[in-house]
Protein backbone atom coordinates (compact mmCIF):
# COMPACT_ATOMS: atom_id res chain seq x y z
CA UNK A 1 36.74 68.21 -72.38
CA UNK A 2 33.15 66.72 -72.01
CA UNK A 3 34.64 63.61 -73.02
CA UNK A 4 36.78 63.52 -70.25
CA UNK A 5 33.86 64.76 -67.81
CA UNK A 6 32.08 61.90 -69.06
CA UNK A 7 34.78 59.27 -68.49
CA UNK A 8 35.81 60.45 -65.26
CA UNK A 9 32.18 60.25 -63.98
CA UNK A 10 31.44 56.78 -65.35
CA UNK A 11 34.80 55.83 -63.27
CA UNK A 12 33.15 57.31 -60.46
CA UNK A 13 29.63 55.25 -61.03
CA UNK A 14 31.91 52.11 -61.78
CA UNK A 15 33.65 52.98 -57.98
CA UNK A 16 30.51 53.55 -56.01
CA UNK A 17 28.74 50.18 -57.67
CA UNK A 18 31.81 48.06 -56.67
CA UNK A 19 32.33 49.91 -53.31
CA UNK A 20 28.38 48.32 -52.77
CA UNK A 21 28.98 45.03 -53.93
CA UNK A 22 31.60 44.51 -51.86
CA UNK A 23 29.12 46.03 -48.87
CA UNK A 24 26.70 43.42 -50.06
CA UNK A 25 28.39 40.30 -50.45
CA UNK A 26 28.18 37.20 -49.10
CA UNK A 27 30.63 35.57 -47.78
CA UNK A 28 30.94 31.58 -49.26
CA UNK A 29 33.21 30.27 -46.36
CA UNK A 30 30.93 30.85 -43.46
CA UNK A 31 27.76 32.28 -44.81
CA UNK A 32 27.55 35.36 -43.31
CA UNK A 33 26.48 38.74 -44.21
CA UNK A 34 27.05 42.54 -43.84
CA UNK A 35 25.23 44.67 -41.21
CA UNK A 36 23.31 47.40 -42.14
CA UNK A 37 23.91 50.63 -40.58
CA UNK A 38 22.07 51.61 -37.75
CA UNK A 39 19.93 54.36 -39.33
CA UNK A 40 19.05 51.76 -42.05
CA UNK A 41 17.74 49.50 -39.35
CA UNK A 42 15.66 51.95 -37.63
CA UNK A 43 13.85 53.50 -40.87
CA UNK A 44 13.18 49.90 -42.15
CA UNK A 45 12.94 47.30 -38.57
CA UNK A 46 13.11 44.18 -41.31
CA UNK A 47 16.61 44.24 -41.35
CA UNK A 48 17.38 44.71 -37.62
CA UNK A 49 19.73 41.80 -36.33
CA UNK A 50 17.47 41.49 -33.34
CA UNK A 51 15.24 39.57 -35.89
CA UNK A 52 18.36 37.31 -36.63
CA UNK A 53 17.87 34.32 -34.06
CA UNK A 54 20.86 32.38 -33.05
CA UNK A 55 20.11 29.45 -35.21
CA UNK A 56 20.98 30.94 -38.63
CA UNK A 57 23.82 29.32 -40.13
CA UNK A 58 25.07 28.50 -43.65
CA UNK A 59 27.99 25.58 -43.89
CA UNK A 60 30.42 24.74 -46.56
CA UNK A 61 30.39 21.99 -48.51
CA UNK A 62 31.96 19.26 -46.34
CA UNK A 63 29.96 20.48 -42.84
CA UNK A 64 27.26 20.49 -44.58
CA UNK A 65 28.24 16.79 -45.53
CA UNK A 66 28.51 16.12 -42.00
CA UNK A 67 25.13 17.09 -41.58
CA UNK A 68 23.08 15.33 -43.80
CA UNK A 69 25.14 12.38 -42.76
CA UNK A 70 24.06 13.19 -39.10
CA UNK A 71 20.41 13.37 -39.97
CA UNK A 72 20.54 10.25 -41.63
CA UNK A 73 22.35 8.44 -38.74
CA UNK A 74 19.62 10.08 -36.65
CA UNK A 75 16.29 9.32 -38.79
CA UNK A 76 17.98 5.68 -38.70
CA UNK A 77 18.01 5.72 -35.26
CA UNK A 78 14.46 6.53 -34.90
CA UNK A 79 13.21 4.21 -37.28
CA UNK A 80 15.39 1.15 -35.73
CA UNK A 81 14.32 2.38 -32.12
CA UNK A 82 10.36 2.15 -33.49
CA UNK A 83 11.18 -1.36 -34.93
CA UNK A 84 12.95 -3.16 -32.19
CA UNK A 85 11.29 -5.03 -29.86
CA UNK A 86 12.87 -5.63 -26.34
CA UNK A 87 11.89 -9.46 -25.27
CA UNK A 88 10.86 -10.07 -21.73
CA UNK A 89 12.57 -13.18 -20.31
CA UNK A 90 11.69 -15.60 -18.16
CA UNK A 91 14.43 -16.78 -16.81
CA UNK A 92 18.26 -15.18 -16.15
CA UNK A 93 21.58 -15.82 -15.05
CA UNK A 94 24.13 -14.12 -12.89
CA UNK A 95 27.17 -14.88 -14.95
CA UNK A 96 25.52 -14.11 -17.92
CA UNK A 97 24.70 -10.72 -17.24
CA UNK A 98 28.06 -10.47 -15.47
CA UNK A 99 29.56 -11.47 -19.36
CA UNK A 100 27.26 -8.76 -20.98
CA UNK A 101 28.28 -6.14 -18.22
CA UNK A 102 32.04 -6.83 -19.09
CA UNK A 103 30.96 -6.75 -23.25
CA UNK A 104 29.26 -3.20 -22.35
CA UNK A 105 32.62 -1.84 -20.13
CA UNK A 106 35.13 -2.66 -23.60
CA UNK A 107 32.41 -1.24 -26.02
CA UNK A 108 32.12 2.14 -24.14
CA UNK A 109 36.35 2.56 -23.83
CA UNK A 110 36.45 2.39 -27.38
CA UNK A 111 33.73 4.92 -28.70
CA UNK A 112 34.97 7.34 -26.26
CA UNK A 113 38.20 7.00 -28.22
CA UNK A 114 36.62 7.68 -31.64
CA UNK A 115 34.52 10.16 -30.18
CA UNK A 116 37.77 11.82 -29.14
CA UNK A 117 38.68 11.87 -32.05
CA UNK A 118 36.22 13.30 -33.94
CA UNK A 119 35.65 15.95 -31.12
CA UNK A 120 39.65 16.64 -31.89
CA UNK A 121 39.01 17.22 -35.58
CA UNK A 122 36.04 19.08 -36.10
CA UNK A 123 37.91 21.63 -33.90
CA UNK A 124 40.67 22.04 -35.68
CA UNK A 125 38.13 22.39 -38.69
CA UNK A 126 36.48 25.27 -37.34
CA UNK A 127 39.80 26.91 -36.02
CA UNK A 128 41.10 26.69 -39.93
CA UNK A 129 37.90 27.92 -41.49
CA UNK A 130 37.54 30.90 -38.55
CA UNK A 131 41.76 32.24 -39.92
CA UNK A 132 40.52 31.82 -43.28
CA UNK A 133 37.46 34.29 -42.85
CA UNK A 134 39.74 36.42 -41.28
CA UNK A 135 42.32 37.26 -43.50
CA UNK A 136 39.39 37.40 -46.21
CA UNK A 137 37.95 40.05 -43.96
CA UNK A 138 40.68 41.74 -43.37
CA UNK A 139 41.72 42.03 -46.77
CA UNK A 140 38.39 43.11 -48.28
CA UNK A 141 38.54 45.35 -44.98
CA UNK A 142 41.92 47.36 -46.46
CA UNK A 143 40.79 47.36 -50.64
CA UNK A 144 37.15 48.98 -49.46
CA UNK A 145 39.41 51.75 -47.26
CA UNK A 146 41.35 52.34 -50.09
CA UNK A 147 38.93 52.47 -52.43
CA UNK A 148 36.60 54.67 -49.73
CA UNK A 149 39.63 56.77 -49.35
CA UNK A 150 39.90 57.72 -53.25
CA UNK A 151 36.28 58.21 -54.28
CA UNK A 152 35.94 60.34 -50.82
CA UNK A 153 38.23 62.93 -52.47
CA UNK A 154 36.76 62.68 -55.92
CA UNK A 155 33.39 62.54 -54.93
CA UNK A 156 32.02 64.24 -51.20
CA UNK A 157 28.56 62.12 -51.62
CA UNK A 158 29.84 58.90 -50.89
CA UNK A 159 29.99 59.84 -47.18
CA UNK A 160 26.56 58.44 -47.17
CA UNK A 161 27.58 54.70 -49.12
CA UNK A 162 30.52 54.79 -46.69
CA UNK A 163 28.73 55.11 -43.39
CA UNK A 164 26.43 52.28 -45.29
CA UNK A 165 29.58 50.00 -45.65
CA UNK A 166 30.71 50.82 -42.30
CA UNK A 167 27.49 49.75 -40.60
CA UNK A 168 27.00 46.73 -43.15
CA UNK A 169 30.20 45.26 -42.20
CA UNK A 170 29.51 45.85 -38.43
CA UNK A 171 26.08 44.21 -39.17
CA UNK A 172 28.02 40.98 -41.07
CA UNK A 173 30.94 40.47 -38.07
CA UNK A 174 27.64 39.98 -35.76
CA UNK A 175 25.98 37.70 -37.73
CA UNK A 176 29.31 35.77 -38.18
CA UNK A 177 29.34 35.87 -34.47
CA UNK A 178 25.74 34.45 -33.82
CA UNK A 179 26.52 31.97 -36.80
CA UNK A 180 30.12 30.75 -34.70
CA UNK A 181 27.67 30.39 -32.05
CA UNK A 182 25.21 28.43 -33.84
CA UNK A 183 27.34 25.78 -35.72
CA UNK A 184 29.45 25.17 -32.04
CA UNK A 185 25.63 24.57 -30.73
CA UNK A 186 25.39 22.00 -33.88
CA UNK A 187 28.46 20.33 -33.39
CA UNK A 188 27.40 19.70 -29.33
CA UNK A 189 23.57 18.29 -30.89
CA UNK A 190 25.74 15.98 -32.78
CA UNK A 191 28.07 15.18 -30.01
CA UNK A 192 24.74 13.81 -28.11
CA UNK A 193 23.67 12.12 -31.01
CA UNK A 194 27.11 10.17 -31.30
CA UNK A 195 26.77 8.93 -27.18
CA UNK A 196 23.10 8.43 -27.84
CA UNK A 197 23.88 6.33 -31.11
CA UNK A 198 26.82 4.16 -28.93
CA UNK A 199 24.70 3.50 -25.35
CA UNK A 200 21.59 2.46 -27.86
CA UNK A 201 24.07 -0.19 -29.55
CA UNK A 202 25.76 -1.45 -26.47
CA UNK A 203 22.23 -1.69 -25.17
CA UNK A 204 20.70 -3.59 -28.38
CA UNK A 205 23.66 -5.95 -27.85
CA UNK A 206 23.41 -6.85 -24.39
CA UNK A 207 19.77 -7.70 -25.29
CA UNK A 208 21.09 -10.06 -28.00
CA UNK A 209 23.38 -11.73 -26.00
CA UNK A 210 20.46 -12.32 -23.31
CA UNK A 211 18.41 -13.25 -25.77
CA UNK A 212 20.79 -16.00 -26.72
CA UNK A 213 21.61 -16.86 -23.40
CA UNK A 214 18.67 -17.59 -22.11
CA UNK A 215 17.14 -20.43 -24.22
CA UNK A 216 20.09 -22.74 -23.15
CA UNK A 217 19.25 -21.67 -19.33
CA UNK A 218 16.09 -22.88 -19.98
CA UNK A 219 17.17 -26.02 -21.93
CA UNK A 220 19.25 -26.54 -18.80
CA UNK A 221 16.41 -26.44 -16.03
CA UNK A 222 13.70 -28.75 -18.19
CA UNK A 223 16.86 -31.25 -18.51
CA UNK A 224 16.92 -30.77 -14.85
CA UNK A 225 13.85 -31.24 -14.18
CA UNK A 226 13.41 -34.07 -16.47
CA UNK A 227 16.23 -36.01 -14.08
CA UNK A 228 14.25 -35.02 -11.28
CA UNK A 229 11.26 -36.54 -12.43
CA UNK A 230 13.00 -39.74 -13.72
CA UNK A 231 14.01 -39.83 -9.77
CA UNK A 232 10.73 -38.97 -8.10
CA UNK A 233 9.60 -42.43 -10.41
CA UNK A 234 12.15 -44.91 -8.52
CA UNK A 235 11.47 -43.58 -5.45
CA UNK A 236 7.69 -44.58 -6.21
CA UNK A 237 8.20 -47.53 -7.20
CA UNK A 238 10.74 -48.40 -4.65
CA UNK A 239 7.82 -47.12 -2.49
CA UNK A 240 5.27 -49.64 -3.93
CA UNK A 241 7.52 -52.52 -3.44
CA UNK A 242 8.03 -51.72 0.19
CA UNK A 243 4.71 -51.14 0.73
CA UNK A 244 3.79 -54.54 -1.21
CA UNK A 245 6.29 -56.18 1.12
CA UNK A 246 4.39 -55.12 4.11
CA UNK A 247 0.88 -55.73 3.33
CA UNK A 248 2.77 -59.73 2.91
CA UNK A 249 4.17 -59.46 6.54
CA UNK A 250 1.40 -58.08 7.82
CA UNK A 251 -0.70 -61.60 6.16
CA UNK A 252 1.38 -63.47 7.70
CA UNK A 253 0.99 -62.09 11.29
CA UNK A 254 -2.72 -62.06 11.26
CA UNK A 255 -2.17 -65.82 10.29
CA UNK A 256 0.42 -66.19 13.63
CA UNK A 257 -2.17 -64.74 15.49
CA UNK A 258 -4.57 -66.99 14.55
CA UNK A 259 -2.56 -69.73 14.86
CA UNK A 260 -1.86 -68.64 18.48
CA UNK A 261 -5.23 -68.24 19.34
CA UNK A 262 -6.04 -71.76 18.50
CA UNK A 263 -3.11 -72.74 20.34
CA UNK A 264 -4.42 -70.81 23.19
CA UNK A 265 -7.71 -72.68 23.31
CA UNK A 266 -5.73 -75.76 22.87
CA UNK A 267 -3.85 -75.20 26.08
CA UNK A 268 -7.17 -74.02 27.86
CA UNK A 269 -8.68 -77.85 27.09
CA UNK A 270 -5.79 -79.73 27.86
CA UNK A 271 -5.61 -77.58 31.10
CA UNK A 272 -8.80 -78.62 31.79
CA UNK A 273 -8.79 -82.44 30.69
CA UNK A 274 -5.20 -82.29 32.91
CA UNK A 275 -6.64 -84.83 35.54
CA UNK A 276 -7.81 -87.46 32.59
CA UNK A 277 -5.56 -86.95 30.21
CA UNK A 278 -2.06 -86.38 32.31
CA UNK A 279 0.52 -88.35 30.70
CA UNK A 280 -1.13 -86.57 27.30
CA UNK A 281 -1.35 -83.07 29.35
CA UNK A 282 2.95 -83.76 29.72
CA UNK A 283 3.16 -83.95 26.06
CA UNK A 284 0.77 -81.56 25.28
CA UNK A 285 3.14 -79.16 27.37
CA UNK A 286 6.13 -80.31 26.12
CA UNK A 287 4.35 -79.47 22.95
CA UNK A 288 3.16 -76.34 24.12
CA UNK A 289 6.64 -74.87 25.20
CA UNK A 290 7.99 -76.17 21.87
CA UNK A 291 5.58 -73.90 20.24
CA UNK A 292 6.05 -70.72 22.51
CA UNK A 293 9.44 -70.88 21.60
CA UNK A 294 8.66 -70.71 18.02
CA UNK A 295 6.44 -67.86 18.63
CA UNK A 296 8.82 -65.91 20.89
CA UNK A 297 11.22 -66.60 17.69
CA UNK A 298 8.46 -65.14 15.15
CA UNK A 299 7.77 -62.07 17.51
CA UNK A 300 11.63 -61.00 17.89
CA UNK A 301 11.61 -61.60 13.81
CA UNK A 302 8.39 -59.32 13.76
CA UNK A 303 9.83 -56.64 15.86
CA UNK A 304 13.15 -56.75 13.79
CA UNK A 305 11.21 -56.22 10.29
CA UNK A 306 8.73 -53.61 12.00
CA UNK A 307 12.23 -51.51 12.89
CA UNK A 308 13.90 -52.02 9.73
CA UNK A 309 10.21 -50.70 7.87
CA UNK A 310 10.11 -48.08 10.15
CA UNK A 311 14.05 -47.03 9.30
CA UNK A 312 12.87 -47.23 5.41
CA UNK A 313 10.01 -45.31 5.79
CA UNK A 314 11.82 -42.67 8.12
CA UNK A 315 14.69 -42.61 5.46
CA UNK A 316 12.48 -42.09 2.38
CA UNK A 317 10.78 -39.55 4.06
CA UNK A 318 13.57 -37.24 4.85
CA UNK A 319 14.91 -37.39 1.12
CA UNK A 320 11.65 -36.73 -0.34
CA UNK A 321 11.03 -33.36 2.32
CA UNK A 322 14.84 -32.18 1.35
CA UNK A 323 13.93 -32.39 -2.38
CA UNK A 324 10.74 -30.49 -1.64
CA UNK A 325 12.81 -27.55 0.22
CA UNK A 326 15.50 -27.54 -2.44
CA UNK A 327 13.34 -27.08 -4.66
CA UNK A 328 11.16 -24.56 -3.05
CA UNK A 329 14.44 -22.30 -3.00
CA UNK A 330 15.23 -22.59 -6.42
CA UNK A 331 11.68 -21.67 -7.28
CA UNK A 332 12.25 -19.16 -4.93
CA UNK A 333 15.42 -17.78 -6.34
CA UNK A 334 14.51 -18.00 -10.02
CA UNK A 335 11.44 -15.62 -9.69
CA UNK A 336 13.25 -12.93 -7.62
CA UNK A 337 15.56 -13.30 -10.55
CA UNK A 338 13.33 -13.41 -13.05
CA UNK A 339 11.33 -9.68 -11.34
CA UNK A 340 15.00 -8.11 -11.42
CA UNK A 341 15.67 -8.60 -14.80
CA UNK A 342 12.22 -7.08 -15.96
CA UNK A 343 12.31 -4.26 -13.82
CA UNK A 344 15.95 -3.34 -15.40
CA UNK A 345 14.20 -4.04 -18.93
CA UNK A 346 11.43 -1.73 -17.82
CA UNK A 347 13.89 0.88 -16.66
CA UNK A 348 16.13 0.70 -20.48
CA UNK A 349 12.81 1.35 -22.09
CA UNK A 350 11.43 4.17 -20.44
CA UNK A 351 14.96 5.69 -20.87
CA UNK A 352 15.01 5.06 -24.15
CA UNK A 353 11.53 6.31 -24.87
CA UNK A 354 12.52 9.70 -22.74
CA UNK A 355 16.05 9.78 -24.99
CA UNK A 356 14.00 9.12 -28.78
CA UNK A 357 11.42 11.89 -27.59
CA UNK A 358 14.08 14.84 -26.91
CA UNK A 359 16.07 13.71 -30.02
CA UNK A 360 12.74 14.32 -31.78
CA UNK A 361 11.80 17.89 -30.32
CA UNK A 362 15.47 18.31 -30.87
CA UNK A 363 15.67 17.59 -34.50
CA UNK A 364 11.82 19.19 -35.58
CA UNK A 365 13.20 22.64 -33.65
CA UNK A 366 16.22 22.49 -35.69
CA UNK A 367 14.14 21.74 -38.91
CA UNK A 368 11.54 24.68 -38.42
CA UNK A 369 14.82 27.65 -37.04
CA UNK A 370 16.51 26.18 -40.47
CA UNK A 371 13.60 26.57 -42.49
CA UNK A 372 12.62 30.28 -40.92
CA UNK A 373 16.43 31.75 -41.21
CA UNK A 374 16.48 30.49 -44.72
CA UNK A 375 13.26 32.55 -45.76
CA UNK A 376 14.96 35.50 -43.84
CA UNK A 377 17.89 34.81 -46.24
CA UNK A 378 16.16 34.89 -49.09
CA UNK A 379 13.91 37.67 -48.03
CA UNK A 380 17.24 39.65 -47.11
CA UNK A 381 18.72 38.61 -50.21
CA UNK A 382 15.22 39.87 -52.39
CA UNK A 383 15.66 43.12 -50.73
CA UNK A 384 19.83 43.48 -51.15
CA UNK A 385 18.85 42.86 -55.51
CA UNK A 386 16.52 45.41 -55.09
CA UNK A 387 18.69 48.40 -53.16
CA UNK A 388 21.30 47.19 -55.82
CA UNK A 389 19.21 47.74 -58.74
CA UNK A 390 17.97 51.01 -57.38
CA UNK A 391 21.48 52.24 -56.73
CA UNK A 392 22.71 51.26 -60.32
């Protein structure tokens, strides 16, 4: 009979102990835990689940996965945004940039699709894993009644390890609640990591294709300019020869107007010798009119070459003032250029620099909540050993 006593009461001790393991467990699927009933949290305030902040979370195996490869990604992108260096150039063109716009319009349809994607099956993800903890709660839900039920009519002092259970399992469904909450919070982090990652490399493209771009621009204006130059030289010396051609004329007319002058003088003495020297004076002014009509001749030719100087002059003039304006307006045109594209440069960076600094905060208050829930874990766990041991 005391043999039977004795077996019946070690089934008893074997009940309660697996009746509180069960209270106690973890859960592997989504890391949670059982609450504590609510006189438990007021005699010891360590285990209240006010102290559990929304950022605890465990993962399995292949979110976790997901993770590390997101922290990667992301201390990649920090060390990649330290490293680059974003070129200002000097000189820009509108098709160009119109090229790079188009290059940055195809680059974004595409991530959005494997974004969608991804969005699409992390969700279904957490819709299997949430069934799955379910019907595992459910079903340790109906053995732990059962079992509850049986050792309740053996045994009247397990009223107390049931209202435990009872308030453990309300404490776990809360903390599976605030740990839902927590990993959709992680999946939106990563969603803005994933558009952060994509604008950064449509941006560090467009840079490289300006970058490229913009040494044969400049190859382009110097061969320009080198033309220009070759042109400004033939109009100088066409210039000089001109020029050289007039300083001859002009020779020769001083020496017409010497001649004339002599002529002149000539005239005035055979005027005045007219009475002694008349049938000379006749000759002289046959010789005279001769010569008058040779100067009329030289004048008209004079006049004719002073025109067709001026026209020259007037005509180089004009070409060399158009090339000046022409090329005041593309001087003109190039820096407002030039100031557009480095205030859009300017404007990329500081957005950049704003973007890297909240992905930093970002990731260093996700580091320190991780690191603070898991020494609440552990602390929790310390403390579940202990009641264990002290029940057994």
């Amino acid at each position: 009979m005391a043999d039977g006593d004795n077996f019946q009461e070690q089934q008893q001790n074997r009940a309660q102990r697996r009746l509180l393991f069960d209270g106690f467990n973890f859960q592997a699927t989504n890391g949670g835990v059982n609450d504590a009933s609510t006189r438990h949290q007021l005699n010891n305030p360590r285990h209240s689940p006010d102290l559990i902040t929304d950022k605890m979370y465990t993962s399995p195996p292949e979110e976790k996965l997901q993770i590390n490869n997101a922290e990667q990604d992301l201390s990649r992108f920090a060390i990649s945004e330290n490293s680059n260096s974003f070129p200002q150039s000097q000189q820009s063109c509108i098709i160009q940039l119109q090229n790079a716009k188009n290059l940055l319009h195809s680059m974004s349809r595409t991530n959005t699709g494997l974004y969608q994607q991804q969005q699409q099956s992390t969700v279904a993800n957490i819709d299997n894993n949430n069934a799955e903890n379910q019907l595992r709660n459910n079903e340790d839900l109906s053995v732990t009644q059962r079992n509850g039920q049986i050792l309740m009519i053996d045994n009247p002092e397990l009223s107390y390890y049931k209202s435990a259970l009872e308030s453990e399992r309300a404490r776990r469904s809360h903390s599976e609640k605030l740990i839902e909450s927590q990993r959709l919070k992680l999946l939106e982090y990563e969603e803005n990591l994933l558009q952060i990652k994509s604008s950064d490399m449509k941006k560090t493209l467009c840079m490289q294709q300006l970058e490229q771009m913009i040494p044969n621009i400049v190859d382009e204006w110097k061969q320009k300019e080198l033309e220009y130059q070759k042109q400004l030289q033939q109009r100088d010396q066409r210039f000089t020869k001109v020029k050289h051609e007039k300083d001859q004329q002009f020779q020769e007319n001083q020496l017409l107007h010497t001649q004339l002058k002599d002529k002149s003088e000539q005239i005035q003495q055979m005027i005045k010798d007219r009475e002694r020297w008349k049938s000379e004076a006749d000759q002289k002014q046959k010789d005279l009119s001769h010569i008058q009509q040779k100067l009329h001749q030289q004048e008209t030719t004079n006049q004719q070459l002073k025109f067709e100087y001026e026209q020259v002059y007037l005509s180089i003039y004009l070409s060399i003032y158009a090339w000046l304006l022409f090329f005041c307006q593309m001087d003109d045109e190039l820096k407002r250029e030039i100031s557009k594209l480095q205030r859009t440069i300017e404007h990329n960076e500081q957005d950049l620099e704003e973007k890297r600094v909240k992905l930093e905060n970002v990731q260093k208050e996700s580091t320190r909540v991780l690191t603070e829930h898991q020494t609440k874990i552990k602390q929790i766990e310390l403390e579940l050993d202990e009641q264990r041991r002290d029940n057994v």
